[in-house]
N, C-alpha and C. Protein backbone atom coordinates (compact mmCIF):
# COMPACT_ATOMS: atom_id res chain seq x y z
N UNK A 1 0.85 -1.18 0.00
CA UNK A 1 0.00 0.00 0.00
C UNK A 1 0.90 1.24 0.00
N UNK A 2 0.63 2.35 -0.77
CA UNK A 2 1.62 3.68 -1.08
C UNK A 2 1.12 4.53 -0.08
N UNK A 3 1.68 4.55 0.97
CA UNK A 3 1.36 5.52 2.10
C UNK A 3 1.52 6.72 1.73
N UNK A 4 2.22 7.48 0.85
CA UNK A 4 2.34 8.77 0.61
C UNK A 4 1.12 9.26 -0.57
N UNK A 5 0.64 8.17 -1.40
CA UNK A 5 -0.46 8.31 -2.03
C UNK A 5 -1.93 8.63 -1.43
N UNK A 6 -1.64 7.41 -0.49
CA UNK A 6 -3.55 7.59 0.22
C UNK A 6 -3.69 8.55 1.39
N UNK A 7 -2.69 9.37 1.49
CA UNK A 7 -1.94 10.70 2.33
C UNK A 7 -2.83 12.20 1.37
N UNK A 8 -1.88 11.66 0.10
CA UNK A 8 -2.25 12.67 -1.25
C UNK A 8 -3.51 13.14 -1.10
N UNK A 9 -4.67 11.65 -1.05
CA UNK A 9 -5.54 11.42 -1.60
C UNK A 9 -6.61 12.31 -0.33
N UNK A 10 -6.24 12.00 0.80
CA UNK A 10 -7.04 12.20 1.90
C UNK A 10 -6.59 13.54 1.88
N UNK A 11 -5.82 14.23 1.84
CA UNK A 11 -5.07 15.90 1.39
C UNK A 11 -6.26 16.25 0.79
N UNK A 12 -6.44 15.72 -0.25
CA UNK A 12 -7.19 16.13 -1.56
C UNK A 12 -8.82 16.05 -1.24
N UNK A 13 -9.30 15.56 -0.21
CA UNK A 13 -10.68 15.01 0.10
C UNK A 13 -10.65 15.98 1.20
N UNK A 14 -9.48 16.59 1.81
CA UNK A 14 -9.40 17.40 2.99
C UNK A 14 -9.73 18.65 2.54
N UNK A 15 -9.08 19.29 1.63
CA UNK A 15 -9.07 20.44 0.61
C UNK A 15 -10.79 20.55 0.38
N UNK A 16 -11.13 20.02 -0.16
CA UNK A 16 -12.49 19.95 -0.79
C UNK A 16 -13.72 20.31 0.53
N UNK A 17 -13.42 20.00 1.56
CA UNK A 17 -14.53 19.60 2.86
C UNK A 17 -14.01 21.32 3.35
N UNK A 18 -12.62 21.51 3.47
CA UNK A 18 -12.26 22.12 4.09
C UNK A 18 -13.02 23.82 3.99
N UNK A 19 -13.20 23.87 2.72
CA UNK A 19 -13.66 25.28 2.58
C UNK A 19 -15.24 25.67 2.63
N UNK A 20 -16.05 24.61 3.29
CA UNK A 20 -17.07 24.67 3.98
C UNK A 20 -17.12 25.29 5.14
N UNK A 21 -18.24 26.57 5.40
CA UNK A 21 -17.78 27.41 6.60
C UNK A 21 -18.05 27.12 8.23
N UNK A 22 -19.04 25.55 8.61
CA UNK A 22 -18.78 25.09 9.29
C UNK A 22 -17.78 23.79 9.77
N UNK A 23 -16.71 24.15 10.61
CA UNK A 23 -15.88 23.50 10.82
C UNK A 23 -15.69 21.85 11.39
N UNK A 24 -16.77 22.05 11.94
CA UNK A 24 -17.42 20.17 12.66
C UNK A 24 -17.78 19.84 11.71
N UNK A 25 -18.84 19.88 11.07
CA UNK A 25 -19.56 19.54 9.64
C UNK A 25 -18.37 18.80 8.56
N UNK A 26 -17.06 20.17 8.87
CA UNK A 26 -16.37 19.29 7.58
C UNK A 26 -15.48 18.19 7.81
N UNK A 27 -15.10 18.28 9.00
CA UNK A 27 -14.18 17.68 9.62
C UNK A 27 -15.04 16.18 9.58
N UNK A 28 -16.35 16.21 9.88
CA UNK A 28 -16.69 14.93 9.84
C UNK A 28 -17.31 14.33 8.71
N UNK A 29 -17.31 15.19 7.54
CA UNK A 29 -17.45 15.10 5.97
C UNK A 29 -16.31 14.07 5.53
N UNK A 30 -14.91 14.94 5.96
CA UNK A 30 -13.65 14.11 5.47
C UNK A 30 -14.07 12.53 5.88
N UNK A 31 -14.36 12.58 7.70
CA UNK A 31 -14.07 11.29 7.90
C UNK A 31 -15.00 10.24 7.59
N UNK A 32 -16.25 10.82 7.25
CA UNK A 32 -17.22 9.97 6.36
C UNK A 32 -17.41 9.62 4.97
N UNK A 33 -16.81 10.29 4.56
CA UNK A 33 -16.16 9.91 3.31
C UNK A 33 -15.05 9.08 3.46
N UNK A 34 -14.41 9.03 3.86
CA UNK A 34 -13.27 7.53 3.81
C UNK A 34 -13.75 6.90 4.72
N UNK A 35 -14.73 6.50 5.22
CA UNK A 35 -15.25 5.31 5.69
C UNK A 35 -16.47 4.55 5.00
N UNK A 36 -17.13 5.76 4.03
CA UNK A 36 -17.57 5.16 3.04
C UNK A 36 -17.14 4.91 1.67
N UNK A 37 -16.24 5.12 1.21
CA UNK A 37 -15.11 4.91 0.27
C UNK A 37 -13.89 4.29 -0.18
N UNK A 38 -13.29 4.27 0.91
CA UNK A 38 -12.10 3.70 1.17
C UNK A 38 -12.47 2.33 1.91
N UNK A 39 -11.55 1.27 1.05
CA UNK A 39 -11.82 -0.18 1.53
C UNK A 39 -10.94 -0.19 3.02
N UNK A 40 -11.23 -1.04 3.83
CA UNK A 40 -10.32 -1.36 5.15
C UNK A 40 -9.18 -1.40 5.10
N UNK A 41 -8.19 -1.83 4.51
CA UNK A 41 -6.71 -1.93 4.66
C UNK A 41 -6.39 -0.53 3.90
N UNK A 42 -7.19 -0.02 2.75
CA UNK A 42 -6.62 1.55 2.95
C UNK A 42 -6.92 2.25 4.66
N UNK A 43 -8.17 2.39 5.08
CA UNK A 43 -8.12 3.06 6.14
C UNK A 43 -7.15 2.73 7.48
N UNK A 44 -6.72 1.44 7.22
CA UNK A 44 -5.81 0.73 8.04
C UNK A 44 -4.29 1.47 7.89
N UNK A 45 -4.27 1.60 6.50
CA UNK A 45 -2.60 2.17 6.26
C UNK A 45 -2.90 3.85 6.69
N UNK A 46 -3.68 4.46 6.16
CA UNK A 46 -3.88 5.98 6.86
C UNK A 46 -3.98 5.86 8.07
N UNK A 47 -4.43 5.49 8.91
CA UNK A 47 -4.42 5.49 10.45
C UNK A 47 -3.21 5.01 10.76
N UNK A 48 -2.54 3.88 10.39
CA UNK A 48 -0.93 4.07 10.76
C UNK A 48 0.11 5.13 10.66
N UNK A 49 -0.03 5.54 9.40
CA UNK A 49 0.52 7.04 8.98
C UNK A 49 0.11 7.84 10.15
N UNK A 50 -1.14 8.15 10.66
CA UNK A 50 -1.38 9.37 11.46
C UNK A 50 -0.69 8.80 12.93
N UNK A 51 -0.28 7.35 12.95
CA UNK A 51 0.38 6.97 14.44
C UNK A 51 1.99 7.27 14.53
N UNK A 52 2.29 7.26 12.80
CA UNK A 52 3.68 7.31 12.87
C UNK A 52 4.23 8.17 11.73
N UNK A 53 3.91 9.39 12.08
CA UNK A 53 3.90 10.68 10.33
C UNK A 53 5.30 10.43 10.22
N UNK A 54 6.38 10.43 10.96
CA UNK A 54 8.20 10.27 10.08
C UNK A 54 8.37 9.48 8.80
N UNK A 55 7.46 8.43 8.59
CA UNK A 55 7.81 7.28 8.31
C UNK A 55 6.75 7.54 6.93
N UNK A 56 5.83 8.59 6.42
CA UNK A 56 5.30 8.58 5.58
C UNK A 56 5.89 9.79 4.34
N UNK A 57 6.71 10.64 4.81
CA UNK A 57 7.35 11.18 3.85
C UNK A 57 6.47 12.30 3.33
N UNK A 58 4.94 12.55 3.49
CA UNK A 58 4.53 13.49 3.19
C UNK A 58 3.56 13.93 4.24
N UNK A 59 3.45 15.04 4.26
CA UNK A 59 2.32 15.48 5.44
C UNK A 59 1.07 15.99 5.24
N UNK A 60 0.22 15.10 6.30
CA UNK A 60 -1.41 14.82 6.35
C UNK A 60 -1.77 16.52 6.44
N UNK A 61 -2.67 17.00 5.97
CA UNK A 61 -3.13 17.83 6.26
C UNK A 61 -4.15 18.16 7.84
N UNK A 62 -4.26 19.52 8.35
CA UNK A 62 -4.62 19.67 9.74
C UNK A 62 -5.89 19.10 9.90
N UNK A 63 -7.15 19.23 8.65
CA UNK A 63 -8.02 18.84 8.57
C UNK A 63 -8.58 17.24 8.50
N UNK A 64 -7.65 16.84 7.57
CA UNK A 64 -7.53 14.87 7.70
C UNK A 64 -6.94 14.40 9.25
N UNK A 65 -6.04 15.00 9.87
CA UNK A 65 -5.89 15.08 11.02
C UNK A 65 -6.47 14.51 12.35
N UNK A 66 -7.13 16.18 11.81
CA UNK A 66 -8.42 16.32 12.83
C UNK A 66 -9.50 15.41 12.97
N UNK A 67 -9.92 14.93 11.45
CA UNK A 67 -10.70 14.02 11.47
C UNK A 67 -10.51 12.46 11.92
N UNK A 68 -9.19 12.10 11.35
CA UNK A 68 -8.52 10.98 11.63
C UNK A 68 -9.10 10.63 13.53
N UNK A 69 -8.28 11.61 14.06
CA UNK A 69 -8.50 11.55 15.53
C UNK A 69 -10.01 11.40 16.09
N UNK A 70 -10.67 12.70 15.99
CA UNK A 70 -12.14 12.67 15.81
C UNK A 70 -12.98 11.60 16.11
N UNK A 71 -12.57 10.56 14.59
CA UNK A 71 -13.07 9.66 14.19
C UNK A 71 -12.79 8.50 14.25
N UNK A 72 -11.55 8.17 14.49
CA UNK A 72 -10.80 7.19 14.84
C UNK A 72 -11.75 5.98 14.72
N UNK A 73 -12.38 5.95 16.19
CA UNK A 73 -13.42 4.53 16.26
C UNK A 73 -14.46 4.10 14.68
N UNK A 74 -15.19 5.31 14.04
CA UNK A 74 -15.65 4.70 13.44
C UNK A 74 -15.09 4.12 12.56
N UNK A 75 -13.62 5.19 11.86
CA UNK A 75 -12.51 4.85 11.05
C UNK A 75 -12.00 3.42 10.80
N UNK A 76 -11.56 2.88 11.81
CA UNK A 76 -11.08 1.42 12.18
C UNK A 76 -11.87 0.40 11.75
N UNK A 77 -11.20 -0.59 10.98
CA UNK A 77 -12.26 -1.73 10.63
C UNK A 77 -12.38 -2.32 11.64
N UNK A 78 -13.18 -3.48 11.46
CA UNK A 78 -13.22 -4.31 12.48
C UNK A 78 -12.50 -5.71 12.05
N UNK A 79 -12.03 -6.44 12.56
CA UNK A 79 -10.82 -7.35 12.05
C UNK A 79 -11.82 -8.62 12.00
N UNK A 80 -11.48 -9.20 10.58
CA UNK A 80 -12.05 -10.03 10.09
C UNK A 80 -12.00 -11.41 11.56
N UNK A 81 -12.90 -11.90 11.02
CA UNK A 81 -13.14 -13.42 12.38
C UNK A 81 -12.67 -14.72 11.27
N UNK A 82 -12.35 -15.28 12.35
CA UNK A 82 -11.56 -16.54 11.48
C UNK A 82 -12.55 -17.74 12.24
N UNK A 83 -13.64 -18.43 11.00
CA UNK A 83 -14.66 -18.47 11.47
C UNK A 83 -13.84 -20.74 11.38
């Protein structure tokens, strides 16, 4: 998975929410949109990135951030059962 891509990408989904003039609203725009969009092991590799930004080479924007944190719980998949 290209951690500096799905970084890009969430930048780019951040940008867009961001210039909405309520600030909760967008913040939880971003994070509902990559939880309805983004398959699990992408949201898996972005939430690592936001645990360990050195290691991704490009930087999350304040708004993906914000949301990341925010949102965290709903963010997180739930880990498959090994039935």
């Amino acid at each position: 998975m290209d951690t500096q891509n799905l970084i890009d990408m969430a930048n780019r989904i951040g940008d867009f929410f961001d210039s909405m003039p309520d600030r909760e609203e967008a913040v939880t725009g971003v994070a509902d949109h990559i939880r309805r969009f983004w398959e699990p092991r992408m949201r898996r590799a972005l939430l690592a990135a936001l645990d360990n930004p050195d290691a991704s080479g490009i930087a999350m924007s304040a708004i993906v951030r914000e949301a990341l944190v925010k949102h965290r719980e709903r963010l997180t998949p739930a880990e498959p059962s090994i039935a």
